[in-house]
C-alpha atoms as a PDB file:
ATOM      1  CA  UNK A   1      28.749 -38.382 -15.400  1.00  0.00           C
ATOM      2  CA  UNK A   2      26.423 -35.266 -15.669  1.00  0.00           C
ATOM      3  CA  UNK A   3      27.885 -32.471 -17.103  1.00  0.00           C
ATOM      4  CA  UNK A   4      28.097 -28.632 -15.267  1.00  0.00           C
ATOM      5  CA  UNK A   5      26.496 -25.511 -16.003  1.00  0.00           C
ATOM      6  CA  UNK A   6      28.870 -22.117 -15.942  1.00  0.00           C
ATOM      7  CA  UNK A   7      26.636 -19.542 -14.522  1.00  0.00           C
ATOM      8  CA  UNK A   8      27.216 -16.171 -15.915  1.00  0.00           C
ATOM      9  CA  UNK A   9      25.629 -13.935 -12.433  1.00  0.00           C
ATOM     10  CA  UNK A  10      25.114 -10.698 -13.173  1.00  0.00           C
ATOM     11  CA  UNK A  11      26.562  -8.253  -9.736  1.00  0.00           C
ATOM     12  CA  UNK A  12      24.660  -5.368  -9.962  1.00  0.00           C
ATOM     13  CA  UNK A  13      25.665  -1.788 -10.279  1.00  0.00           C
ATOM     14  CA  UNK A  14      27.469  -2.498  -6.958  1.00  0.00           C
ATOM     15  CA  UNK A  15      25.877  -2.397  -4.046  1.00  0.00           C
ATOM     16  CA  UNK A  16      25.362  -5.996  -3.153  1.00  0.00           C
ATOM     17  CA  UNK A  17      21.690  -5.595  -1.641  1.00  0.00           C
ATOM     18  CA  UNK A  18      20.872  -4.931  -4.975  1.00  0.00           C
ATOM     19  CA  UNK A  19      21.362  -8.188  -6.415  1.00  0.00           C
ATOM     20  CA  UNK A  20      18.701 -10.849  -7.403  1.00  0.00           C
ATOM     21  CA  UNK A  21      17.446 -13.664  -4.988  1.00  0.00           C
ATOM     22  CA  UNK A  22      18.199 -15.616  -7.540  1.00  0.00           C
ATOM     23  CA  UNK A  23      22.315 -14.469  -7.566  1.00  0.00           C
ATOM     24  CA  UNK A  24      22.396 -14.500  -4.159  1.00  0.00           C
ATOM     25  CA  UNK A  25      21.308 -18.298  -4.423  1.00  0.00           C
ATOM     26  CA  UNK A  26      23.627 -19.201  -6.547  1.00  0.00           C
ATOM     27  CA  UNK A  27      27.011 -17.176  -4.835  1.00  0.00           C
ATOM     28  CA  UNK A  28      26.032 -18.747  -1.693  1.00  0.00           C
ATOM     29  CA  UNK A  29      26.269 -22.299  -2.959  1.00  0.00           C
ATOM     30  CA  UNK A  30      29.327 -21.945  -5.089  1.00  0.00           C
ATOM     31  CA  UNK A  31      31.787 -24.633  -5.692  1.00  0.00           C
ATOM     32  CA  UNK A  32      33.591 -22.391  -8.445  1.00  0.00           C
ATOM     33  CA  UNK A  33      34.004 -19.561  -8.752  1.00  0.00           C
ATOM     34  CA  UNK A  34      35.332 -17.285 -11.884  1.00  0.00           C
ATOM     35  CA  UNK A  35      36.223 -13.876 -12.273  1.00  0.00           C
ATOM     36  CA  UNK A  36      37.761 -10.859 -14.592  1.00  0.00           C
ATOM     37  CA  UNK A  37      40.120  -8.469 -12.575  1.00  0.00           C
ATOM     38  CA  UNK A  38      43.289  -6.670 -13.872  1.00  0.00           C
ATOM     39  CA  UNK A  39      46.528  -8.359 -12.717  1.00  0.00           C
ATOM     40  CA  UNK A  40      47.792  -7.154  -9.213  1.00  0.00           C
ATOM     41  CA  UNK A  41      44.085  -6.092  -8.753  1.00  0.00           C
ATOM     42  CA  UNK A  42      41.304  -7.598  -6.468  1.00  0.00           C
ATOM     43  CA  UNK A  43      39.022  -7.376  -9.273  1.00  0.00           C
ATOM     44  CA  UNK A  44      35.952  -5.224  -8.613  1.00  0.00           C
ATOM     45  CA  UNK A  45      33.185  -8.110  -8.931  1.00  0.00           C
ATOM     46  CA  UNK A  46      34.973 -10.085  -6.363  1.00  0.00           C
ATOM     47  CA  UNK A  47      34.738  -7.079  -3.940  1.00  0.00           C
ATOM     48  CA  UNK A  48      31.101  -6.991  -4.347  1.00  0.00           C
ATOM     49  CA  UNK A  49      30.749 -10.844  -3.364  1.00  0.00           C
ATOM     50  CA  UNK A  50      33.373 -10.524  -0.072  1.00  0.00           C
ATOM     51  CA  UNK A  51      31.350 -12.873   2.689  1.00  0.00           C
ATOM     52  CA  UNK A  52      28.988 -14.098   0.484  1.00  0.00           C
ATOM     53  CA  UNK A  53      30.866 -17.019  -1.134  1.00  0.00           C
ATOM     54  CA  UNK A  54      31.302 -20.662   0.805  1.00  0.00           C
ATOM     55  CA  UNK A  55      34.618 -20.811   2.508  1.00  0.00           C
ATOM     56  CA  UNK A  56      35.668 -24.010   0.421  1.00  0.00           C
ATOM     57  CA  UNK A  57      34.932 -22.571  -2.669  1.00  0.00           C
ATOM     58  CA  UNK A  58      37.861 -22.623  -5.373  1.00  0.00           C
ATOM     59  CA  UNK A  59      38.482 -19.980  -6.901  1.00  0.00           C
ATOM     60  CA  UNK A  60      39.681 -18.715 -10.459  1.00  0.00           C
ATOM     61  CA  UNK A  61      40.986 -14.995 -11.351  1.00  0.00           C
ATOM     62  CA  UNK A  62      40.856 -14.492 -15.049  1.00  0.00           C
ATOM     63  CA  UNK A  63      43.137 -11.391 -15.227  1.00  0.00           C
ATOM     64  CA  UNK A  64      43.079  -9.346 -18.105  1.00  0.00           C
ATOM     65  CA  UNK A  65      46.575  -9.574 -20.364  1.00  0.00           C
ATOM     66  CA  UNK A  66      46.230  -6.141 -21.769  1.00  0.00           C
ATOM     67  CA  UNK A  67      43.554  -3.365 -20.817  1.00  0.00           C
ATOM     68  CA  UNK A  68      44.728   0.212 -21.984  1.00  0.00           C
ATOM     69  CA  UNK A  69      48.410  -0.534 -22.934  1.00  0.00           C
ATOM     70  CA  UNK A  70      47.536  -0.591 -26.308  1.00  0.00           C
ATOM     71  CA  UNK A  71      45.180   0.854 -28.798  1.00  0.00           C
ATOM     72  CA  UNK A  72      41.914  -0.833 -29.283  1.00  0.00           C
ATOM     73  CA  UNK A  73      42.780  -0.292 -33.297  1.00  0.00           C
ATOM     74  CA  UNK A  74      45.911  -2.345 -33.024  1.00  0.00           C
ATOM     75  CA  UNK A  75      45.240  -5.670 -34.050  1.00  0.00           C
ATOM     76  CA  UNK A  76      47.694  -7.280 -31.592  1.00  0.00           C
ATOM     77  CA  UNK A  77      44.683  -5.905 -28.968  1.00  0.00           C
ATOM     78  CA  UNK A  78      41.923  -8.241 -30.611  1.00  0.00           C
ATOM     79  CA  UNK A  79      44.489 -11.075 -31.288  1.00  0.00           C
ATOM     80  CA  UNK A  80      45.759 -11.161 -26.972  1.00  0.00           C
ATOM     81  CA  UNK A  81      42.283 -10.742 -26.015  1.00  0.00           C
ATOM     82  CA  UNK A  82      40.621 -13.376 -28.171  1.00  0.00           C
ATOM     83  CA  UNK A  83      43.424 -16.199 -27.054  1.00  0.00           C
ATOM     84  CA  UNK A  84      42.872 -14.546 -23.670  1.00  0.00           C
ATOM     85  CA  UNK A  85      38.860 -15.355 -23.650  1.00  0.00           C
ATOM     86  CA  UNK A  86      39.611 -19.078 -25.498  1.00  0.00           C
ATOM     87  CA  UNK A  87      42.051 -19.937 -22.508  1.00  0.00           C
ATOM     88  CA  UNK A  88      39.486 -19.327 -20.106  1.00  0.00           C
ATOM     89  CA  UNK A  89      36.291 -20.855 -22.085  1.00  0.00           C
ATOM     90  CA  UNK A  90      38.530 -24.081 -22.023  1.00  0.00           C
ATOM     91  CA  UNK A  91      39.026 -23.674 -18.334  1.00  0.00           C
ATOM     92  CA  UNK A  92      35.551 -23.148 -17.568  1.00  0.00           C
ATOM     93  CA  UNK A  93      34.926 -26.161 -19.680  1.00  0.00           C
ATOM     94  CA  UNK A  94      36.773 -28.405 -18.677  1.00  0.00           C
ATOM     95  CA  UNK A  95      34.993 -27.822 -15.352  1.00  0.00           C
ATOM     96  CA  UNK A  96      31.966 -28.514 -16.570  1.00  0.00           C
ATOM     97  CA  UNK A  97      32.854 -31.373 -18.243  1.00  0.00           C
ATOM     98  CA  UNK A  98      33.898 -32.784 -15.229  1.00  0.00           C
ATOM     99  CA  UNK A  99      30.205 -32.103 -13.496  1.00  0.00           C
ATOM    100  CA  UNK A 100      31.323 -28.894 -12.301  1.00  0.00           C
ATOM    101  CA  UNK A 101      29.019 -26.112 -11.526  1.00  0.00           C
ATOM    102  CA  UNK A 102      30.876 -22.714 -12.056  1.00  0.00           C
ATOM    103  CA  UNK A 103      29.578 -19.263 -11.025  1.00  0.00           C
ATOM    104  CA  UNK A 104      31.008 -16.921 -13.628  1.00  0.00           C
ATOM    105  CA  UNK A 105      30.812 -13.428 -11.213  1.00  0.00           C
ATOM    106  CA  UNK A 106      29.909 -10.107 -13.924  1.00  0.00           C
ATOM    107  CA  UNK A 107      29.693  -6.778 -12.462  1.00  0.00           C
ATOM    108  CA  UNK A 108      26.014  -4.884 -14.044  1.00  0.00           C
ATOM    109  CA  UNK A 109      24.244  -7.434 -16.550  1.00  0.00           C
ATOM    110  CA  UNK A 110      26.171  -9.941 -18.587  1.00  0.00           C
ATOM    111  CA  UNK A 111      24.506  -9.260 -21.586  1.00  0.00           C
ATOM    112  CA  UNK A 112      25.219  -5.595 -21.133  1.00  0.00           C
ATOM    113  CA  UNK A 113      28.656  -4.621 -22.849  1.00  0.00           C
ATOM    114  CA  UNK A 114      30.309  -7.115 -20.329  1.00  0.00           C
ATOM    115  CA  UNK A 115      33.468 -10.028 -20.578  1.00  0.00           C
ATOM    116  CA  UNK A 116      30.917 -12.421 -19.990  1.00  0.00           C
ATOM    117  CA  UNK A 117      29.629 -12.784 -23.257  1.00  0.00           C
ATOM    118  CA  UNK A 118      32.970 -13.242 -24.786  1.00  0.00           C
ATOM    119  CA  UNK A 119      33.474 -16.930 -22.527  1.00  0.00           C
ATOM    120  CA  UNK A 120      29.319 -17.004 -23.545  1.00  0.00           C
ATOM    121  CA  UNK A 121      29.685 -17.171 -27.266  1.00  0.00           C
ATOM    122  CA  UNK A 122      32.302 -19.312 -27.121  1.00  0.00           C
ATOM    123  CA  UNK A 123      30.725 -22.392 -24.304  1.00  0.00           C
ATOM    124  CA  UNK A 124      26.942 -21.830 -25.590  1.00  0.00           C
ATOM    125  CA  UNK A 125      27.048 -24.797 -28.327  1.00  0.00           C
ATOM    126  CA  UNK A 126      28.806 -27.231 -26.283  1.00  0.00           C
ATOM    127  CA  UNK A 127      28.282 -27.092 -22.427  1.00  0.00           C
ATOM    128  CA  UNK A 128      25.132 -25.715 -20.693  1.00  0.00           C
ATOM    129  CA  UNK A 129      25.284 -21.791 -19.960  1.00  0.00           C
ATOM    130  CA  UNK A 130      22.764 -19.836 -18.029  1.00  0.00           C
ATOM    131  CA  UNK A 131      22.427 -15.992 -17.408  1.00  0.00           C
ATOM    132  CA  UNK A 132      21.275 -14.376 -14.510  1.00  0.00           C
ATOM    133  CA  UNK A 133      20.701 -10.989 -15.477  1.00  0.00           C
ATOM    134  CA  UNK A 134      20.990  -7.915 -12.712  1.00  0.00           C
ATOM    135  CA  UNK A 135      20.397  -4.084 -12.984  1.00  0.00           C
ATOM    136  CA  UNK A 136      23.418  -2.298 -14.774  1.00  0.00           C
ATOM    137  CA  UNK A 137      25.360   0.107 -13.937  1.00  0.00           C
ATOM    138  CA  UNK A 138      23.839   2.856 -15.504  1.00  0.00           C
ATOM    139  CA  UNK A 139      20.549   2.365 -13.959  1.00  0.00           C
ATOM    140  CA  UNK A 140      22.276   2.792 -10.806  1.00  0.00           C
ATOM    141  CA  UNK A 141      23.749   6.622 -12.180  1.00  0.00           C
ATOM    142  CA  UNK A 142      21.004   7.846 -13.293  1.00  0.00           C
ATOM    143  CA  UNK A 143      19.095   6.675 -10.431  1.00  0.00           C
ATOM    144  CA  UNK A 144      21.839   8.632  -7.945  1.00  0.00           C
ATOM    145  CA  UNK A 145      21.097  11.908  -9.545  1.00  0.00           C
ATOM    146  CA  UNK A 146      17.571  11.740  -7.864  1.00  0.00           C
ATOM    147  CA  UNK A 147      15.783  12.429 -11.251  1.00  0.00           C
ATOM    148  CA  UNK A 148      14.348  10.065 -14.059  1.00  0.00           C
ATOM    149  CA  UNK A 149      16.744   9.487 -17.271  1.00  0.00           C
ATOM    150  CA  UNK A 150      13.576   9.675 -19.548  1.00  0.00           C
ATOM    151  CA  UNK A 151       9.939  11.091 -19.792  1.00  0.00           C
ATOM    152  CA  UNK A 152       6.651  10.086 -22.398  1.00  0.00           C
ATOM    153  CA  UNK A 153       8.883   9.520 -25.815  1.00  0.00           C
ATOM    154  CA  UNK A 154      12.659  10.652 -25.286  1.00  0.00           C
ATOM    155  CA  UNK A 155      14.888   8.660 -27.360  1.00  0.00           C
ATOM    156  CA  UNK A 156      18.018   7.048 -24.549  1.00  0.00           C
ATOM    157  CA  UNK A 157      21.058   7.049 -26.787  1.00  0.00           C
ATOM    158  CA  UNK A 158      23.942   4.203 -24.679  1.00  0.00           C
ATOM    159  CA  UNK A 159      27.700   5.430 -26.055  1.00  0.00           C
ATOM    160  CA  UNK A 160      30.851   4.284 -25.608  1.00  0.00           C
ATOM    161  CA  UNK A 161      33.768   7.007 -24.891  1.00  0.00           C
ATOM    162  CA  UNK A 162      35.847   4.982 -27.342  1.00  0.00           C
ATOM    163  CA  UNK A 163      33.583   5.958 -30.180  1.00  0.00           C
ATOM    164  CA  UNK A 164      35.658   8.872 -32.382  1.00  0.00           C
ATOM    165  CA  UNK A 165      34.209  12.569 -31.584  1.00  0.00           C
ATOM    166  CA  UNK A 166      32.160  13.310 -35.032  1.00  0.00           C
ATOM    167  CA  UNK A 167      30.017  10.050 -33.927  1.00  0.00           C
ATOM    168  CA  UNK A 168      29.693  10.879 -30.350  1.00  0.00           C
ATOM    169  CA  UNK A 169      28.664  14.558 -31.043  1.00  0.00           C
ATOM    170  CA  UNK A 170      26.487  13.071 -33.879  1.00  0.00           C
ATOM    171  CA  UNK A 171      24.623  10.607 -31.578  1.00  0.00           C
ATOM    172  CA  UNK A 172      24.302  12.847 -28.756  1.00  0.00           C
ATOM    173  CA  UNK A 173      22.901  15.854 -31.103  1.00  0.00           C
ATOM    174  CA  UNK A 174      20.074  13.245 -31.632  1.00  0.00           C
ATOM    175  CA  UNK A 175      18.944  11.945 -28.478  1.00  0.00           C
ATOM    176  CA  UNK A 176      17.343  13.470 -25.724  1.00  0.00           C
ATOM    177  CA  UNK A 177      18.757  11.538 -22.974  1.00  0.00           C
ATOM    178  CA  UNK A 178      22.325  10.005 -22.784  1.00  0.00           C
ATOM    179  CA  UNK A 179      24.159   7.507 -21.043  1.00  0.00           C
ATOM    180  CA  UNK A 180      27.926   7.533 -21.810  1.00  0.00           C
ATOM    181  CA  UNK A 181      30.004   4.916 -20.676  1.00  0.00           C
ATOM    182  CA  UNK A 182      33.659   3.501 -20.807  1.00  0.00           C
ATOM    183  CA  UNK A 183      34.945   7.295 -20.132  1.00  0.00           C
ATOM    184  CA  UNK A 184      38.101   6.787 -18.335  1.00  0.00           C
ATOM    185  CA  UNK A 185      41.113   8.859 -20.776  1.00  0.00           C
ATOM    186  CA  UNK A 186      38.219   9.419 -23.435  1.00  0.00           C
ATOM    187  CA  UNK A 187      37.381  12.081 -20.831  1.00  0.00           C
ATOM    188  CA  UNK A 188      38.225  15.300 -22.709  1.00  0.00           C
ATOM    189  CA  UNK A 189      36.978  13.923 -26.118  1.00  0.00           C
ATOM    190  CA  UNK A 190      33.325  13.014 -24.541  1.00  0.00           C
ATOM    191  CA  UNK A 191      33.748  16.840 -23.105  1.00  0.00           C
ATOM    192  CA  UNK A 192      34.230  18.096 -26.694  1.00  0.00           C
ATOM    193  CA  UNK A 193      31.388  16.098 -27.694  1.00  0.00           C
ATOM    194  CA  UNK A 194      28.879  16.824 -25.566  1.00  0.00           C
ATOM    195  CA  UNK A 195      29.850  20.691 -25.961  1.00  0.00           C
ATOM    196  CA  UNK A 196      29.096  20.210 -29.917  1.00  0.00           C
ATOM    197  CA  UNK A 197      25.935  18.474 -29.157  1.00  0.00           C
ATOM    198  CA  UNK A 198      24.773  21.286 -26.807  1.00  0.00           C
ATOM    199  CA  UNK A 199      24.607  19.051 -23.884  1.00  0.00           C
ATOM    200  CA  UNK A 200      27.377  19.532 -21.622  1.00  0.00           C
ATOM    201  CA  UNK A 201      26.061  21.929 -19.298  1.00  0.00           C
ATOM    202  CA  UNK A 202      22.928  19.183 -18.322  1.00  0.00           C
ATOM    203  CA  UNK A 203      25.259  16.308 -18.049  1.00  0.00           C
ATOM    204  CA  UNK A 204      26.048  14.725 -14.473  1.00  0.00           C
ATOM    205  CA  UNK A 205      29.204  12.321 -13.843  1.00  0.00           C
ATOM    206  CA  UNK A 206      28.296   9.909 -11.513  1.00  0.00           C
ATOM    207  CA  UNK A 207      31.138   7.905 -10.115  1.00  0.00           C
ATOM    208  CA  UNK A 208      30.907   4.422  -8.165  1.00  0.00           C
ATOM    209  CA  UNK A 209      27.147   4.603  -8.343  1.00  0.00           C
ATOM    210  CA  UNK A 210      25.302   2.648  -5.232  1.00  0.00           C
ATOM    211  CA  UNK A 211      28.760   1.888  -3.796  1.00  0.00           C
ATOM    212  CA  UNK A 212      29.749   3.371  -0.169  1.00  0.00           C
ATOM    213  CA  UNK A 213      32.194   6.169  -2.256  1.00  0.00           C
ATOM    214  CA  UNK A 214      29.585   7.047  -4.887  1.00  0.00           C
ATOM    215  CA  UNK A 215      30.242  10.714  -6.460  1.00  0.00           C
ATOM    216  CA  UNK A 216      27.695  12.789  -8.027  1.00  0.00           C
ATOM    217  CA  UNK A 217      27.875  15.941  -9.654  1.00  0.00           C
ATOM    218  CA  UNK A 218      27.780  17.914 -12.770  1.00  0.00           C
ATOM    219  CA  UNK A 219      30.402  17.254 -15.303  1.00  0.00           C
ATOM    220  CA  UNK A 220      30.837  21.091 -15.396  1.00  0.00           C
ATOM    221  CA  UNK A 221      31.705  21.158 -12.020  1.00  0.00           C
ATOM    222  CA  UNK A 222      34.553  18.176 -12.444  1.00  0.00           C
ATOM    223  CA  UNK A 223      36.626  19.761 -14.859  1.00  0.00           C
ATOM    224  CA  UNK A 224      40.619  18.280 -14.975  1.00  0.00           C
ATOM    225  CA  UNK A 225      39.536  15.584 -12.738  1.00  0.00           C
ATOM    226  CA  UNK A 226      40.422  12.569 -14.261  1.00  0.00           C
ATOM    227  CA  UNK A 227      37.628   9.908 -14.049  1.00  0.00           C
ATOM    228  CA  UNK A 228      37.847   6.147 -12.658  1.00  0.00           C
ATOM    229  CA  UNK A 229      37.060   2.927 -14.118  1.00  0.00           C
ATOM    230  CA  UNK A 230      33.363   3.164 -12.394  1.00  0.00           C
ATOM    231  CA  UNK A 231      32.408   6.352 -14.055  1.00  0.00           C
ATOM    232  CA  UNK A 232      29.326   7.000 -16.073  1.00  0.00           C
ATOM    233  CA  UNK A 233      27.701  10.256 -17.929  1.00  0.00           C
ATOM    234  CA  UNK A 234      24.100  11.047 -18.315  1.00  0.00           C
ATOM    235  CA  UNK A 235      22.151  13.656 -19.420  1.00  0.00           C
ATOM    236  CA  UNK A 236      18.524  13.265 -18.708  1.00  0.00           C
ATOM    237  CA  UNK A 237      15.720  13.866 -21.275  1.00  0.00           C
ATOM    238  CA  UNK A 238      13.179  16.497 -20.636  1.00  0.00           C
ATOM    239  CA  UNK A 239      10.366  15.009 -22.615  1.00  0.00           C
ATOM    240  CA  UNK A 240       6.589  14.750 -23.052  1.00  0.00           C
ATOM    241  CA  UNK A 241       4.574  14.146 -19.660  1.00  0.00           C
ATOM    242  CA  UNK A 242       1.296  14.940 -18.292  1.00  0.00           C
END
């Protein structure tokens, strides 16, 4: 028997006319179908796909045992996740195993700070993996604002809202054009942060870029709102150009 391939298919930023020919291919003739979403939850990359996928597909929810119940610097955090991510690699492969194609459905890129490459590292030296890779989600912010992210030699500095302040403030003091993801309740830190680095006042939240509720507007103007999952910061460099 020949073995599977998982598919890791990266979504897009959302809006699901901006996906690949090549995704679109491959949701459309779908036997399996695999996806992240927090328990009780839809899961956001399965929204995207809604009347795309064959109607005899089979499907299988990965849901996430822990999200933000915990710290990230408790170990227990690394030690639920990891089994978490080797129970579904031995799904997946099994599947494949068995001859079965799986579409592994990842919202942006999967190489780009996604779940995916978790089940990736893990099935790469024993069953046949391919990536489709997609525009992320930041492309789609910084494209909502109406104005390009970087001009002639501006540095683009990608953070993390979990990072502690001093390294925020640090990287942001040194770039000219910043993409800040993962905000969420890092909210008033990445405020602090971008204060210190002299770059609050040009930096835009974008919310559910490219999605039919998409927000945009400057951070300054969203203070005590409490940002959603799909929420991304950029300030945009001001650069060399002719």
């Amino acid at each position: 028997m020949s073995v599977g391939t998982v598919y890791g298919v990266g979504l897009g930023p959302g809006d699901p006319d901006l996906m690949s020919v090549r995704a679109d291919r491959l949701l459309r003739r779908a036997k399996h179908v695999a996806f992240f979403r927090k328990a009780g939850r839809p899961g956001q990359a399965r929204r995207i796909v809604e009347g795309m996928l064959p109607e005899d597909r089979v499907e299988f929810p990965m849901e996430y045992p822990v999200t933000t119940e915990i710290p990230l610097t408790d170990p227990r955090y690394n030690e639920i996740l990891s089994r978490f991510y080797a129970e579904c690699t031995a799904h997946l492969r099994g599947l494949a195993q068995a001859g079965e194609d799986v579409v592994v459905l990842c919202e942006g890129d999967p190489f780009f700070y996604g779940s995916f490459m978790h089940l990736y590292t893990r099935l790469k030296d024993d069953t046949p993996v391919e990536v489709v890779p997609a525009i992320t989600g930041m492309s789609g912010a910084w494209t909502a604002t109406g104005a390009p992210v970087t001009w002639g030699d501006d540095i683009l500095t990608v953070l993390m809202g979990t990072l502690d302040e001093d390294t925020l403030a640090a990287r942001m003091g040194a770039a000219d054009a910043i993409v800040v993801m993962k905000i969420g309740r890092n909210i008033e830190k990445v405020r602090r942060a971008l204060r210190r680095a002299g770059k609050y006042d040009a930096a835009h939240l974008i919310e559910f870029a490219t999605m039919p509720n998409q927000s945009v507007q400057l951070l300054s103007d969203a203070e005590d709102k409490v940002t959603p999952y799909f929420s991304i910061i950029v300030v945009h460099g001001q650069g060399r150009r002719p």
